[in-house]
Protein backbone atom coordinates (compact mmCIF):
# COMPACT_ATOMS: atom_id res chain seq x y z
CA UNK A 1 0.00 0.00 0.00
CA UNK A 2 2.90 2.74 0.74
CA UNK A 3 4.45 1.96 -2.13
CA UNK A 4 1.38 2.34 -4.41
CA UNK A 5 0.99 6.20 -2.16
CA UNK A 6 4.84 6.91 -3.22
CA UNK A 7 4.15 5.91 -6.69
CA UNK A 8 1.51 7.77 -7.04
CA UNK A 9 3.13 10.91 -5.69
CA UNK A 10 5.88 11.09 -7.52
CA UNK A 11 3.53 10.60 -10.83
CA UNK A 12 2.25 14.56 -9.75
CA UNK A 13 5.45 15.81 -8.58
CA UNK A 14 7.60 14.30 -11.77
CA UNK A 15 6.64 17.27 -14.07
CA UNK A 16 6.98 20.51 -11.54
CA UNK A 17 9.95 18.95 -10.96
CA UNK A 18 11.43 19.02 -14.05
CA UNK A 19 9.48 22.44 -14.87
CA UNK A 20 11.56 23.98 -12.06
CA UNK A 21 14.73 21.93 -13.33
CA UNK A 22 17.22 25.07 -15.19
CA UNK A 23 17.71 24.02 -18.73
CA UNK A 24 20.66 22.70 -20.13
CA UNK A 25 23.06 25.62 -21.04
CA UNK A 26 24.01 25.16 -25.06
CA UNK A 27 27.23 24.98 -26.17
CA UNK A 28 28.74 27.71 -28.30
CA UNK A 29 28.14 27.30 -31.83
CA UNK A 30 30.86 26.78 -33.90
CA UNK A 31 31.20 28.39 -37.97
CA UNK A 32 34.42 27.32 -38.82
CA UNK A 33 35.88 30.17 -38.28
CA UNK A 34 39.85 30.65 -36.89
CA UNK A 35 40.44 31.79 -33.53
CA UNK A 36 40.90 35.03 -33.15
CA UNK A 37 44.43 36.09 -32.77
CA UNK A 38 45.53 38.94 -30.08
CA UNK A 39 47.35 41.83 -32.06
CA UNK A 40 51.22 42.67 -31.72
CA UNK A 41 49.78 45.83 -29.77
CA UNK A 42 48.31 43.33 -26.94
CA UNK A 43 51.67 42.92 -25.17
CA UNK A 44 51.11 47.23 -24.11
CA UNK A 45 48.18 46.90 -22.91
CA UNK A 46 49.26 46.13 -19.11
CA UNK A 47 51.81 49.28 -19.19
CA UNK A 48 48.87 51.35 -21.20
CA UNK A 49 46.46 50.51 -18.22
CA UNK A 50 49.14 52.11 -15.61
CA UNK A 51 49.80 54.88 -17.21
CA UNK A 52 46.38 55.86 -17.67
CA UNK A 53 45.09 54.67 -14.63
CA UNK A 54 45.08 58.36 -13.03
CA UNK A 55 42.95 59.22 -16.04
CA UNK A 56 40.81 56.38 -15.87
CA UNK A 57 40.06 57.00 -11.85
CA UNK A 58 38.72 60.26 -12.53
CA UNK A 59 36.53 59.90 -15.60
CA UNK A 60 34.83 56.84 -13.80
CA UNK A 61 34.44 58.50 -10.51
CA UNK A 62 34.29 62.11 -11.17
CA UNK A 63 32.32 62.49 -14.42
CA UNK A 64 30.92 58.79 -15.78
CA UNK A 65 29.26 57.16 -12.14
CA UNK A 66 27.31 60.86 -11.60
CA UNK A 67 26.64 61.23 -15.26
CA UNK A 68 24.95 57.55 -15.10
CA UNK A 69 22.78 58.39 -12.63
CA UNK A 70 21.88 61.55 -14.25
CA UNK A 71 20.83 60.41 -17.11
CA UNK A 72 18.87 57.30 -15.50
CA UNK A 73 17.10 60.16 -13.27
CA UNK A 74 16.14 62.29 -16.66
CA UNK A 75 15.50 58.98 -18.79
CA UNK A 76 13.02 57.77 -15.79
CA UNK A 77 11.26 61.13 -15.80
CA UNK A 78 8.06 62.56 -17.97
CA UNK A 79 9.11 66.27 -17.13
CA UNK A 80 11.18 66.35 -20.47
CA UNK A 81 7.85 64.49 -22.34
CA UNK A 82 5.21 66.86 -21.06
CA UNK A 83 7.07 70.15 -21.59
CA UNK A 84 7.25 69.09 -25.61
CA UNK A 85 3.21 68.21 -25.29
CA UNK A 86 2.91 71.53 -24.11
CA UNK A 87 4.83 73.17 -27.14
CA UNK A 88 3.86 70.37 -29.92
CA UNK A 89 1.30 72.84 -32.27
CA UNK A 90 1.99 76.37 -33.56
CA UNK A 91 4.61 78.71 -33.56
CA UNK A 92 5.99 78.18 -29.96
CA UNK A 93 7.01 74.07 -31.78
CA UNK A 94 10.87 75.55 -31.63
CA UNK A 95 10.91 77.64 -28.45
CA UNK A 96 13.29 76.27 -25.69
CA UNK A 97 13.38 78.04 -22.32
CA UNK A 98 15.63 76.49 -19.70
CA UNK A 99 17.60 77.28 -17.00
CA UNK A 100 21.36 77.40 -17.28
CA UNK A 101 24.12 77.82 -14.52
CA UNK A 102 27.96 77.93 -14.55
CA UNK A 103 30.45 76.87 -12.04
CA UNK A 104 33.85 77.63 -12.95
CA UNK A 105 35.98 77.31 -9.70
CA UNK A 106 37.90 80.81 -9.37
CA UNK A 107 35.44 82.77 -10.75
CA UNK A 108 32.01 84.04 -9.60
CA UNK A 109 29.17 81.76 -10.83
CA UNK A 110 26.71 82.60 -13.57
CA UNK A 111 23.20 81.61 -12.85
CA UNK A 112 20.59 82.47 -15.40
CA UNK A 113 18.30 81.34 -18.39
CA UNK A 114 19.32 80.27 -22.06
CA UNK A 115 16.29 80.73 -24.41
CA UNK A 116 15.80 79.88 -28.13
CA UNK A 117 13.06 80.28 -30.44
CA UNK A 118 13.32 78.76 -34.33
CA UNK A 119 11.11 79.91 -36.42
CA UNK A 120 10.84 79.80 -40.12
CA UNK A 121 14.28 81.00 -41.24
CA UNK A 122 14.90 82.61 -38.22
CA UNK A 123 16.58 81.57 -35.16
CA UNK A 124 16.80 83.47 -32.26
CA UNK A 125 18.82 83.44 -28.78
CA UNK A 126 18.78 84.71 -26.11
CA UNK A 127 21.05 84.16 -22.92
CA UNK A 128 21.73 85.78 -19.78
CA UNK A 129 23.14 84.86 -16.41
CA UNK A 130 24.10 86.92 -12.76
CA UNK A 131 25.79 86.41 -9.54
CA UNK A 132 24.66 90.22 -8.22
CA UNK A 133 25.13 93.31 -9.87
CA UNK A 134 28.73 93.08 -10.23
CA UNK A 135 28.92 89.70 -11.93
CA UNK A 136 26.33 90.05 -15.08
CA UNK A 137 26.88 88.05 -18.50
CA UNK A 138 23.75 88.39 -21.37
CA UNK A 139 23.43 88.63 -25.38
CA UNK A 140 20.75 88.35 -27.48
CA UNK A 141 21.47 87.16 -31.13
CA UNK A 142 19.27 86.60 -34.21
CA UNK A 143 20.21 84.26 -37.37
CA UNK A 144 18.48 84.70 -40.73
CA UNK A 145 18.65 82.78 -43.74
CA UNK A 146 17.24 84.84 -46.71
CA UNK A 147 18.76 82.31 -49.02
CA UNK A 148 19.86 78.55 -48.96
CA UNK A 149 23.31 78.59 -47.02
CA UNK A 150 23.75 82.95 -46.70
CA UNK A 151 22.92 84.05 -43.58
CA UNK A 152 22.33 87.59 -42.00
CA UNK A 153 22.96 88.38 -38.19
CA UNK A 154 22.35 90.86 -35.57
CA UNK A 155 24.28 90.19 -31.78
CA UNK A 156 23.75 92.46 -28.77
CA UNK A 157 25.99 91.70 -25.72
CA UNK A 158 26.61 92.97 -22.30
CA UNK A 159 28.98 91.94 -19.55
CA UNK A 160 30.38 93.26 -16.13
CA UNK A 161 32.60 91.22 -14.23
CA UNK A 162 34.70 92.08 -11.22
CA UNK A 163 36.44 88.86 -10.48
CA UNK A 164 38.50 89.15 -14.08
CA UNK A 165 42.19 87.53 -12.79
CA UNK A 166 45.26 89.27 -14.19
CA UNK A 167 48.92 87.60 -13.36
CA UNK A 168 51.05 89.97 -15.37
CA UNK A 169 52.02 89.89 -19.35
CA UNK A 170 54.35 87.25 -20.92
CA UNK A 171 54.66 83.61 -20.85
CA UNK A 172 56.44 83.36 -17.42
CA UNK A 173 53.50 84.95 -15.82
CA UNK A 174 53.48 83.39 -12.19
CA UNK A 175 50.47 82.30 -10.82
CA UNK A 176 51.08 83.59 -7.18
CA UNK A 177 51.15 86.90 -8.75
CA UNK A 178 47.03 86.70 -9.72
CA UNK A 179 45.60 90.35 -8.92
CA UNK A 180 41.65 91.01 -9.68
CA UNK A 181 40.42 94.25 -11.70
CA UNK A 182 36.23 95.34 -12.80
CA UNK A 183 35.42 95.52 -16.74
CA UNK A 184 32.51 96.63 -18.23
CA UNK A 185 31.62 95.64 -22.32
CA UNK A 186 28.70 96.85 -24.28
CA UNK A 187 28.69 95.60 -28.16
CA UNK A 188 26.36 95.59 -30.81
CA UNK A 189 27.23 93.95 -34.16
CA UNK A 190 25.72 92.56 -37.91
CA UNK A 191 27.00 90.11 -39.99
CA UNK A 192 26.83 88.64 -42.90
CA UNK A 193 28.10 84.88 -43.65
CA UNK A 194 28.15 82.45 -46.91
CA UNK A 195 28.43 78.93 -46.07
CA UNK A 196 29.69 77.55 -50.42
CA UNK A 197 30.51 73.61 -49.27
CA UNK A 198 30.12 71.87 -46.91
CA UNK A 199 30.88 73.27 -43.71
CA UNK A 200 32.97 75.81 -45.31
CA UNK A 201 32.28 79.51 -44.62
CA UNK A 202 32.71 83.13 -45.62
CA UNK A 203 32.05 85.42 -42.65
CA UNK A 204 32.56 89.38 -42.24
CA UNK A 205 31.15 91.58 -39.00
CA UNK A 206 31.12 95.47 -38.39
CA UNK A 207 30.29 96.63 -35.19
CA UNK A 208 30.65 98.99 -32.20
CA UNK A 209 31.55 98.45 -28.90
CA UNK A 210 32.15 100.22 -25.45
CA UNK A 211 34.69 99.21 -22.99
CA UNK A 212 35.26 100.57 -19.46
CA UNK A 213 38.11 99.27 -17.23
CA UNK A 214 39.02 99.08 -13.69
CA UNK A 215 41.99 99.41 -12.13
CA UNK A 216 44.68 96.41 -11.32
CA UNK A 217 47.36 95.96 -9.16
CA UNK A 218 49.88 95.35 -11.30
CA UNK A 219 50.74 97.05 -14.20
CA UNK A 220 48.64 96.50 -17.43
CA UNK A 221 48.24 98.65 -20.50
CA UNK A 222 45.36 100.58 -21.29
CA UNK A 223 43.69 99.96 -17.47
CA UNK A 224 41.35 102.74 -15.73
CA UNK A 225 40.57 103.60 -19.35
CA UNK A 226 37.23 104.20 -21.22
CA UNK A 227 36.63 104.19 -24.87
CA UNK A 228 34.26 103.37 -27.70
CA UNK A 229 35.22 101.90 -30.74
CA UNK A 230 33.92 100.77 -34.28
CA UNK A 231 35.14 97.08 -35.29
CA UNK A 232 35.11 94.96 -39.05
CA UNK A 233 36.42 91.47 -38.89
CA UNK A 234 36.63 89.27 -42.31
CA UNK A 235 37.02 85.42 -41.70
CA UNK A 236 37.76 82.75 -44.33
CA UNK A 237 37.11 79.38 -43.34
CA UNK A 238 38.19 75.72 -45.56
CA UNK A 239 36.47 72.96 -43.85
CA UNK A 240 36.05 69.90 -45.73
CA UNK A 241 33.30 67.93 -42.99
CA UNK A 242 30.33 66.49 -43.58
CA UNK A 243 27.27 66.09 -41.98
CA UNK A 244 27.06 62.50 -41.56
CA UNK A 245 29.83 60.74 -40.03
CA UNK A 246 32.57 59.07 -42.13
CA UNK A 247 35.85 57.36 -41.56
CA UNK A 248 37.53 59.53 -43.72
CA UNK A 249 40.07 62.29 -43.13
CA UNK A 250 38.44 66.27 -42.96
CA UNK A 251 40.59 69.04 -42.93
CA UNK A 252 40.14 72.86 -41.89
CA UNK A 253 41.72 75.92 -42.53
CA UNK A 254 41.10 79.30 -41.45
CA UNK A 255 42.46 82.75 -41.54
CA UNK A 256 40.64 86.11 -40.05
CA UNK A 257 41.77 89.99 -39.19
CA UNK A 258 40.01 91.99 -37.02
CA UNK A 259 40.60 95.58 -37.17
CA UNK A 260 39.91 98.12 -34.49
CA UNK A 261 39.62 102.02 -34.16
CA UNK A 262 38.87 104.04 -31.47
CA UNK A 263 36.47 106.38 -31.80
CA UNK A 264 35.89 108.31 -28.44
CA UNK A 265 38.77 108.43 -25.64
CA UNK A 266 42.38 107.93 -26.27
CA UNK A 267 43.51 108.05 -29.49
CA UNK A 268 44.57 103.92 -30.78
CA UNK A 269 43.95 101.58 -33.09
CA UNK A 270 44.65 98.14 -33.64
CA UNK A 271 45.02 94.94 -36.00
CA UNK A 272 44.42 91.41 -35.02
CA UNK A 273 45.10 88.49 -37.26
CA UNK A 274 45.61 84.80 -37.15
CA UNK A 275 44.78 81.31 -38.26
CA UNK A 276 43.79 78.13 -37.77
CA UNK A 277 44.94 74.49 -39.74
CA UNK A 278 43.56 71.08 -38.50
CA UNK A 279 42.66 67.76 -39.45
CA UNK A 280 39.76 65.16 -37.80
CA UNK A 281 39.23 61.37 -38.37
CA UNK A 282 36.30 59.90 -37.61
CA UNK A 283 37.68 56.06 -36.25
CA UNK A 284 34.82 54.02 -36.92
CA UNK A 285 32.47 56.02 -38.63
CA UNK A 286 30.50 56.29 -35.05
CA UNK A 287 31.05 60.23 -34.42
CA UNK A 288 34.32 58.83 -32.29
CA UNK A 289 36.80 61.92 -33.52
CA UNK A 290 40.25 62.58 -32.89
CA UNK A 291 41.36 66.00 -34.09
CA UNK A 292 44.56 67.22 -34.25
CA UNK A 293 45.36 71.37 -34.95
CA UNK A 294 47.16 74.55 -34.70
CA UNK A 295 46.11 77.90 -34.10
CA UNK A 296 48.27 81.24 -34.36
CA UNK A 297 46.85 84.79 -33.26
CA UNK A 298 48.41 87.84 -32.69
CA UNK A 299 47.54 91.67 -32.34
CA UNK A 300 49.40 94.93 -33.32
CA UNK A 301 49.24 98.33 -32.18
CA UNK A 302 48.06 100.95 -35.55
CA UNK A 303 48.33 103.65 -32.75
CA UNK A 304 48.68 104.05 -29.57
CA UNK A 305 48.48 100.88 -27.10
CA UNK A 306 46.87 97.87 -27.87
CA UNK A 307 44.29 97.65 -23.88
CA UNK A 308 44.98 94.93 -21.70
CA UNK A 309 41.34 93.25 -22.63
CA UNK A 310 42.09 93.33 -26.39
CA UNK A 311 45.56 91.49 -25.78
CA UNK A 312 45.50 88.33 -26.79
CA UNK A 313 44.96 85.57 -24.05
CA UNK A 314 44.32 81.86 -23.31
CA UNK A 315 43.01 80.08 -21.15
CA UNK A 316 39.42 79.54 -20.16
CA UNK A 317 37.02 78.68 -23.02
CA UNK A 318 40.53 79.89 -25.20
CA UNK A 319 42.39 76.47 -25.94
CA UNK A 320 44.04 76.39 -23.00
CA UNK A 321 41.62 74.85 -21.04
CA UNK A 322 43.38 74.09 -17.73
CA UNK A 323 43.67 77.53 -17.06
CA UNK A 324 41.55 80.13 -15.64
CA UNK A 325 39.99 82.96 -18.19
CA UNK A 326 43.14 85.38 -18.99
CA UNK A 327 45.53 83.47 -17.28
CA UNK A 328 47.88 84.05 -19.73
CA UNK A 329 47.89 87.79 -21.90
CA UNK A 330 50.55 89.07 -24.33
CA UNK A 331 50.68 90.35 -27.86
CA UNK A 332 50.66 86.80 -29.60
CA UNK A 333 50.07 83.12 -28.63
CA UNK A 334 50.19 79.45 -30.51
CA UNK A 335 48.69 76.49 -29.32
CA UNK A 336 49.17 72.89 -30.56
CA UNK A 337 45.59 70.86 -29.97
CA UNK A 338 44.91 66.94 -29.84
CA UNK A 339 41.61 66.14 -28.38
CA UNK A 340 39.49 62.91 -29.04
CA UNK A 341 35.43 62.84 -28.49
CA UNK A 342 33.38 59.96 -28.13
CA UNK A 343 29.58 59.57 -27.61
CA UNK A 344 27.93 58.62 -24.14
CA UNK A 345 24.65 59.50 -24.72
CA UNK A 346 22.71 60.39 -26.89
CA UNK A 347 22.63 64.25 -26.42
CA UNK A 348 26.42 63.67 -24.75
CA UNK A 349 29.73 63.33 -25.49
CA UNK A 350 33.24 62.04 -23.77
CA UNK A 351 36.36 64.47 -24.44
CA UNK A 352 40.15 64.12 -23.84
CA UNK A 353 42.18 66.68 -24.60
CA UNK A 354 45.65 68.11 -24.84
CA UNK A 355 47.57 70.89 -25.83
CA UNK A 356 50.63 72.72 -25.84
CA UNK A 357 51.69 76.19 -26.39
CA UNK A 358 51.53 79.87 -24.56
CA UNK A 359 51.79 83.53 -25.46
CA UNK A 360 54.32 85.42 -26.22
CA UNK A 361 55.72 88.87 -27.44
CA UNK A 362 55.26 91.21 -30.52
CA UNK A 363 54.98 88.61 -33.37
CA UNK A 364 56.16 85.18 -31.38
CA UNK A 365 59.09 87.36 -29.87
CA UNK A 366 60.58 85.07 -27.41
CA UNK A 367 59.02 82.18 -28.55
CA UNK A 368 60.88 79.34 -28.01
CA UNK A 369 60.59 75.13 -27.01
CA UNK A 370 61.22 76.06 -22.94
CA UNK A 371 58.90 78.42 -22.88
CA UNK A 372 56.16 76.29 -23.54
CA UNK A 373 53.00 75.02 -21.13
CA UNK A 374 50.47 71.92 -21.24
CA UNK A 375 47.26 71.71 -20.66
CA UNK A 376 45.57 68.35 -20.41
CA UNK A 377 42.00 67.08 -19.42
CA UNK A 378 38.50 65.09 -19.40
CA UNK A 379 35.32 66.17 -19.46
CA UNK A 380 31.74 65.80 -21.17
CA UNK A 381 29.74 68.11 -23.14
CA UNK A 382 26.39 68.19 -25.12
CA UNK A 383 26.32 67.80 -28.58
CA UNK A 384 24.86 70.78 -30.68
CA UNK A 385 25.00 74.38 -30.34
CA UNK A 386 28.18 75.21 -29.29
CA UNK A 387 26.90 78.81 -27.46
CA UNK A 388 24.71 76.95 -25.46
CA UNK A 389 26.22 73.20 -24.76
CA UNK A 390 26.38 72.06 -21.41
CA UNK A 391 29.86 71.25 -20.37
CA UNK A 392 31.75 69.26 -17.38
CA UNK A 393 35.69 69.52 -17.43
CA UNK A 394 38.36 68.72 -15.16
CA UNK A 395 41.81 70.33 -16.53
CA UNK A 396 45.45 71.22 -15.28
CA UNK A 397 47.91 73.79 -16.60
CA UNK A 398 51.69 73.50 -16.53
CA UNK A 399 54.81 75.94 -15.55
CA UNK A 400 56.94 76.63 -18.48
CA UNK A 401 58.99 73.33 -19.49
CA UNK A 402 62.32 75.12 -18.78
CA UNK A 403 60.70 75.66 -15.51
CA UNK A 404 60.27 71.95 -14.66
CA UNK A 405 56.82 71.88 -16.32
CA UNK A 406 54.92 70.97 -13.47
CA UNK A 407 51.19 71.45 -12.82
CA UNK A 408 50.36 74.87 -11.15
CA UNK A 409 46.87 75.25 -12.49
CA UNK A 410 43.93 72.92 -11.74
CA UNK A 411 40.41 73.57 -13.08
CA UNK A 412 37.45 72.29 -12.48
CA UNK A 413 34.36 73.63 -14.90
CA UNK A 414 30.52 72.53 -14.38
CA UNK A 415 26.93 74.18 -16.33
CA UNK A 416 26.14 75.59 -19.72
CA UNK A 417 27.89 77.99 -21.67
CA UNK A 418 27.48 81.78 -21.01
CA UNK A 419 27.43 84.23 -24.17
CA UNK A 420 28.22 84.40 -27.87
């Protein structure tokens, strides 16, 4: 009898049994095809890892773990969803209100809105960002199209600052020398740009502009000064990229003067000039872009001085990113650029980059191999409009290399871009 009662149970059991039982994992299918060998390149890879093990640490820690959860936050959200509901019909389709803020450690913060309205051929921006009445950033700018690829423009801009860092002229300026001085800029330009191939472009601007400036403790040309002046710029650019991504090779070159004439204050006048030559590779045809470039500008007096805030500097959003806005000032400067981007998201990219050069005297007077500075960094930064991308960078900036080239400058950069 107990046998027929175990039978009998393990007749209803058998099949949730083997139900619950995990199935048999399949082997890997095999094509025929050779095993894959490990490149000649495989044996650096331990020493590769090392070395960029510093770099590594930070990007995952600092910018890609925060960045992650960012994105899961937004991606897990309807706020993005129901503002385009809101917007979906009529003219108000291409209007974009948001709020933008920048953190840029040793200088005030800009917090403010970024606004942009397309409409027909017309696109319109407008920008603007405080920290109190002595910190105030904002431009307005309109784009028009009256024909395919010729554009007309109209720019407005206004800035105060009185946190602008001055460490002296030259390329040995020394960073415990950093003074502070006030500057106020008013400017109103038009323009008028052809765009023939590709991304290729024919640009010229005229335009006015006031400039009042403060005071600094060390000695600077053209400081406690006020003037107005009328400006035209011409700029010719060669830039062989397309729209969608390739694996081939584009190239770029660009030349541009600027010249500049007081017209109420002290009698000067002024010439600025440079150019640009570069060359991008797409690696895989995935937007993953390694650039390499070199940039040249200088200015020249006509008459009189050439001001301090018309010198030509780096530093900031000016190639030299591991330096502070104006960090370093003189009468010409050339930069050497490698920088690779990559895509993390869809509306973000990854960027390494690193470059050497500095300023220097009167038409690269002085310039020479010691005299030189890195800068090197990582960050991320939206794709699109470059005027009002949102950016995160961590950067450092170097002594002079006869100097023992070590890192005096660290920067750390967070929010959108502020103005034109």
């Amino acid at each position: 009898m107990a046998v027929a009662v175990l039978t009998a149970i393990a007749v209803v059991l058998a099949p949730r049994a083997a139900r619950a039982a995990p199935p048999k994992k399949r082997a890997a299918q095999h094509y025929g095809r050779p095993a894959p060998k490990q490149p000649a390149s495989h044996a650096l890879d331990a020493p590769l890892r090392i070395v960029l093990f510093p770099a590594w640490l930070v990007f995952e820690v600092v910018l890609r773990q925060p960045h992650a959860a960012l994105v899961s936050a937004v991606e897990g959200s309807d706020t993005v969803r129901k503002a385009q509901d809101k917007t979906s019909d009529g003219p108000l389709k291409e209007l974009t209100i948001l709020p933008a803020a920048r953190f840029d450690v040793g200088m005030k913060s800009l917090v403010g809105l970024n606004g942009r309205w397309r409409y027909h051929r017309n696109d319109l921006m407008v920008q603007a960002g405080t920290w109190g009445v002595g910190t105030v950033q904002a431009h307005a700018s309109d784009r028009f199209e009256f024909r395919p690829r010729q554009f007309l423009g109209a720019l407005t801009a206004f800035e105060r600052r009185e946190d602008l860092p001055f460490y002296g002229l030259g390329p040995r300026s020394r960073d415990e020398d950093r003074s502070r001085y006030a500057a106020t800029a008013l400017r109103l330009q038009v323009a008028h740009a052809v765009e023939p191939w590709r991304a290729s472009s024919v640009a010229s601007t005229l335009g006015v502009r006031g400039q009042w400036n403060g005071e600094t403790e060390l000695a600077a040309p053209g400081m406690g000064q006020r003037y107005a002046a009328a400006y035209q710029r011409v700029e010719l650019t060669f830039d062989s990229r397309r729209q969608v991504p390739t694996r081939s090779v584009s190239v770029r070159a660009s030349v541009y003067e600027e010249a500049t004439f007081a017209v109420a204050g002290a009698r000067q006048s002024w010439l600025r000039y440079g150019g640009a030559l570069g060359a991008t590779v797409d690696l895989t045809g995935t937007r993953r872009l390694l650039s390499l470039g070199l940039q040249t500008d200088l200015v020249d007096p006509l008459q009189g001085i050439v001001p301090l805030t018309d010198l030509v500097t780096l530093g900031g959003d000016r190639l030299l990113h591991g330096y502070l806005r104006g960090r370093l000032v003189d009468r010409s400067a050339m930069v050497a650029i490698a920088e690779y981007t990559w895509p993390t998201w869809v509306f973000l990219d990854g960027v390494l980059h690193a470059a050497v050069g500095n300023v220097f005297g009167p038409r690269f007077s002085g310039a020479e191999a010691g005299a030189l500075r890195y800068s090197a960094g990582v960050g991320l930064r939206s794709t699109g409009d470059r005027r009002s991308r949102f950016e995160l960078l961590f950067a450092v900036g170097s002594r002079p290399f006869d100097e023992g080239g070590r890192i005096d400058s660290v920067r750390f950069l967070v929010g959108t871009q502020h103005g034109p």
